[in-house]
C-alpha atoms as a PDB file:
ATOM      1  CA  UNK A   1       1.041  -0.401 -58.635  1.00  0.00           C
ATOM      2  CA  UNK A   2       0.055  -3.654 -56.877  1.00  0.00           C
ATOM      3  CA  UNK A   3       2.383  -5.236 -54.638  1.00  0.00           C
ATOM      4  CA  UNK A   4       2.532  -9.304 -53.732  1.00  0.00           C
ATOM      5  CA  UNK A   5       2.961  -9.387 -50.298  1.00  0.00           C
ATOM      6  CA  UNK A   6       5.133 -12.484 -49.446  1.00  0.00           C
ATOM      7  CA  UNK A   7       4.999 -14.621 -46.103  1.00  0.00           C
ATOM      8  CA  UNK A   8       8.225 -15.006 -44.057  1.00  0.00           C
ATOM      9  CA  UNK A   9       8.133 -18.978 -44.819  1.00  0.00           C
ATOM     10  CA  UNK A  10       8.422 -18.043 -48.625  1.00  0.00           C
ATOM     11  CA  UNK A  11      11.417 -15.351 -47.922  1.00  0.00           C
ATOM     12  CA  UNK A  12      12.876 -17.790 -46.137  1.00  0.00           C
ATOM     13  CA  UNK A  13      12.470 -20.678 -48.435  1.00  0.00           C
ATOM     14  CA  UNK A  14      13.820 -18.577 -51.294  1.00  0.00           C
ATOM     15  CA  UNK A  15      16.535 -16.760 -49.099  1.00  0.00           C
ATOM     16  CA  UNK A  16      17.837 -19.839 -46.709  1.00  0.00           C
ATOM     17  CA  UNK A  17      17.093 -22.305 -48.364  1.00  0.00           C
ATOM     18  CA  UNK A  18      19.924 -24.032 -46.901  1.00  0.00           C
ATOM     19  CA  UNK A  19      18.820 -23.660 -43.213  1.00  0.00           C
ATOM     20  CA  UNK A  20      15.782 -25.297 -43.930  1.00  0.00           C
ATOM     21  CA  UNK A  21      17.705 -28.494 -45.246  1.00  0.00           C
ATOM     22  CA  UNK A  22      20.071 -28.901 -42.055  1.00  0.00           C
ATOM     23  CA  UNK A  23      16.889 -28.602 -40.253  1.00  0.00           C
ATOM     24  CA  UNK A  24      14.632 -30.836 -41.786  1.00  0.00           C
ATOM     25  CA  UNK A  25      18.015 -33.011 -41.947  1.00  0.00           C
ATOM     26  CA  UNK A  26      18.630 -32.817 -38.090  1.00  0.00           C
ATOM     27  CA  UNK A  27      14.866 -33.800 -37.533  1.00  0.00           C
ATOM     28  CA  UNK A  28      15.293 -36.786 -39.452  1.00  0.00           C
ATOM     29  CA  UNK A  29      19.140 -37.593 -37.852  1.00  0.00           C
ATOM     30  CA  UNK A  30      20.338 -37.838 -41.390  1.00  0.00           C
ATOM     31  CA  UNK A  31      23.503 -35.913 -42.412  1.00  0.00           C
ATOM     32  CA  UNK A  32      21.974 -34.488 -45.815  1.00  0.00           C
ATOM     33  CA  UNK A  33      18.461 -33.468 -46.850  1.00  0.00           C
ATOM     34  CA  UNK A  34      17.246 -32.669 -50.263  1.00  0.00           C
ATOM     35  CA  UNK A  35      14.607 -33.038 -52.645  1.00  0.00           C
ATOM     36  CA  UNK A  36      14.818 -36.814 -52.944  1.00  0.00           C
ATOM     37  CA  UNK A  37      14.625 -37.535 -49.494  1.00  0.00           C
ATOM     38  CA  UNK A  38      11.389 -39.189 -48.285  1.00  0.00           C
ATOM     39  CA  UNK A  39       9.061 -37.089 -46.876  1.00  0.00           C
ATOM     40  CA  UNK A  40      10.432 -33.864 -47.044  1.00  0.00           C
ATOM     41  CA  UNK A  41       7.850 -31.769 -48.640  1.00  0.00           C
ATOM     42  CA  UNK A  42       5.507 -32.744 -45.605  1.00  0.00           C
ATOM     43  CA  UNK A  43       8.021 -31.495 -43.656  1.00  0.00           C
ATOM     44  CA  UNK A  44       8.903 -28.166 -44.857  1.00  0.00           C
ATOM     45  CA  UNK A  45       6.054 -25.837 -43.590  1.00  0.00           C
ATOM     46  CA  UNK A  46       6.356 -26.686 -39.971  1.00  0.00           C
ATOM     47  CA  UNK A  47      10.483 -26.694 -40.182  1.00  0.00           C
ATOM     48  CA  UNK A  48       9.890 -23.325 -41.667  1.00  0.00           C
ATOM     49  CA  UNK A  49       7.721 -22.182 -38.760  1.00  0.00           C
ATOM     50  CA  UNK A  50      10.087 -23.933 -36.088  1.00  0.00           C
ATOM     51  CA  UNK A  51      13.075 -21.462 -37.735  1.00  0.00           C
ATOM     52  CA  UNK A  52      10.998 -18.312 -37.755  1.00  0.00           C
ATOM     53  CA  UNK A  53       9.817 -19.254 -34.084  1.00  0.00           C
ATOM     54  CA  UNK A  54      13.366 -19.539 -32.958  1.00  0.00           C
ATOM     55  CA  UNK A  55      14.311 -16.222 -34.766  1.00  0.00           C
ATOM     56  CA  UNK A  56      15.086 -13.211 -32.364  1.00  0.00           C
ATOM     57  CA  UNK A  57      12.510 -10.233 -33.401  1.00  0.00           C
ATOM     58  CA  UNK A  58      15.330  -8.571 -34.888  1.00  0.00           C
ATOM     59  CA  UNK A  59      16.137 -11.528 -37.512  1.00  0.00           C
ATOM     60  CA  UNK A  60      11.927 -11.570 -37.836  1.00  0.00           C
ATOM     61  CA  UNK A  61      11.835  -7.519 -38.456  1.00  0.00           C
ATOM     62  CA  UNK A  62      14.937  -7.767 -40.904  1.00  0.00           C
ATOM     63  CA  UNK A  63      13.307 -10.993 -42.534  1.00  0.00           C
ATOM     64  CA  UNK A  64       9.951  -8.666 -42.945  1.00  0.00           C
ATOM     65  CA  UNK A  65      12.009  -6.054 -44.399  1.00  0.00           C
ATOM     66  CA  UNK A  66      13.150  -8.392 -47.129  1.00  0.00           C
ATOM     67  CA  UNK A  67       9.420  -9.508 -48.189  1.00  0.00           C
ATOM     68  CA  UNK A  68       8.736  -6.220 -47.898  1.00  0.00           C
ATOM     69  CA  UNK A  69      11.562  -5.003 -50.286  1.00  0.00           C
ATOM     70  CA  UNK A  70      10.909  -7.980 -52.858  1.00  0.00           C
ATOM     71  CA  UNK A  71       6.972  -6.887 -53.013  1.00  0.00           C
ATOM     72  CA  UNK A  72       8.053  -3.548 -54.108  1.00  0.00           C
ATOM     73  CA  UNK A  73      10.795  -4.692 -56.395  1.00  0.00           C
ATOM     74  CA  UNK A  74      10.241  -7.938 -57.601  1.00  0.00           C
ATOM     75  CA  UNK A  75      11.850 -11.448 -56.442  1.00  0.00           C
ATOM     76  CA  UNK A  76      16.006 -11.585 -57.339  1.00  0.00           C
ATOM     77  CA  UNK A  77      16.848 -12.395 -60.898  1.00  0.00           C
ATOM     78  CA  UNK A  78      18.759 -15.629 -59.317  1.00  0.00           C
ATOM     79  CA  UNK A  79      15.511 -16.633 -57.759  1.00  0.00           C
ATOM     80  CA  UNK A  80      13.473 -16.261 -60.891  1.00  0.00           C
ATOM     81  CA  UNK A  81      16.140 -18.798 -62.401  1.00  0.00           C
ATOM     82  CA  UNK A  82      14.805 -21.286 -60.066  1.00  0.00           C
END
């Protein structure tokens, strides 16, 4: 069986997804982010990166474990919905 092998910034995307937002909110000193807002695709790689960087190794390692476990198993059914 072939695995995927996911990157954090994808776990993370699908997993805290909401994290991301505040961020990319904060960065822009806007209460809300979302889709519509300008410029926040640009935005989202290097917010991403920024989280992971300030993650302790343990959040990293149980992060990895996740992409790891989703390889083997497949993504969530309520992330396939997406």
């Amino acid at each position: 069986m072939q695995w995927s092998k996911y990157r954090l910034t994808d776990i993370l995307w699908q997993t805290r997804q909401g994290d991301v937002w505040a961020e990319i909110a904060a960065k822009l000193n806007m209460e809300l982010a979302n889709t519509q807002t300008l410029g926040w695709f640009e935005m989202r790689m290097t917010t991403m990166k920024n989280i992971l960087n300030k993650m302790t190794e343990e959040e990293k390692s149980k992060l990895q474990e996740e992409a790891d476990r989703m390889a083997k198993e497949g993504l969530p059914a309520e992330i396939q919905r997406k």
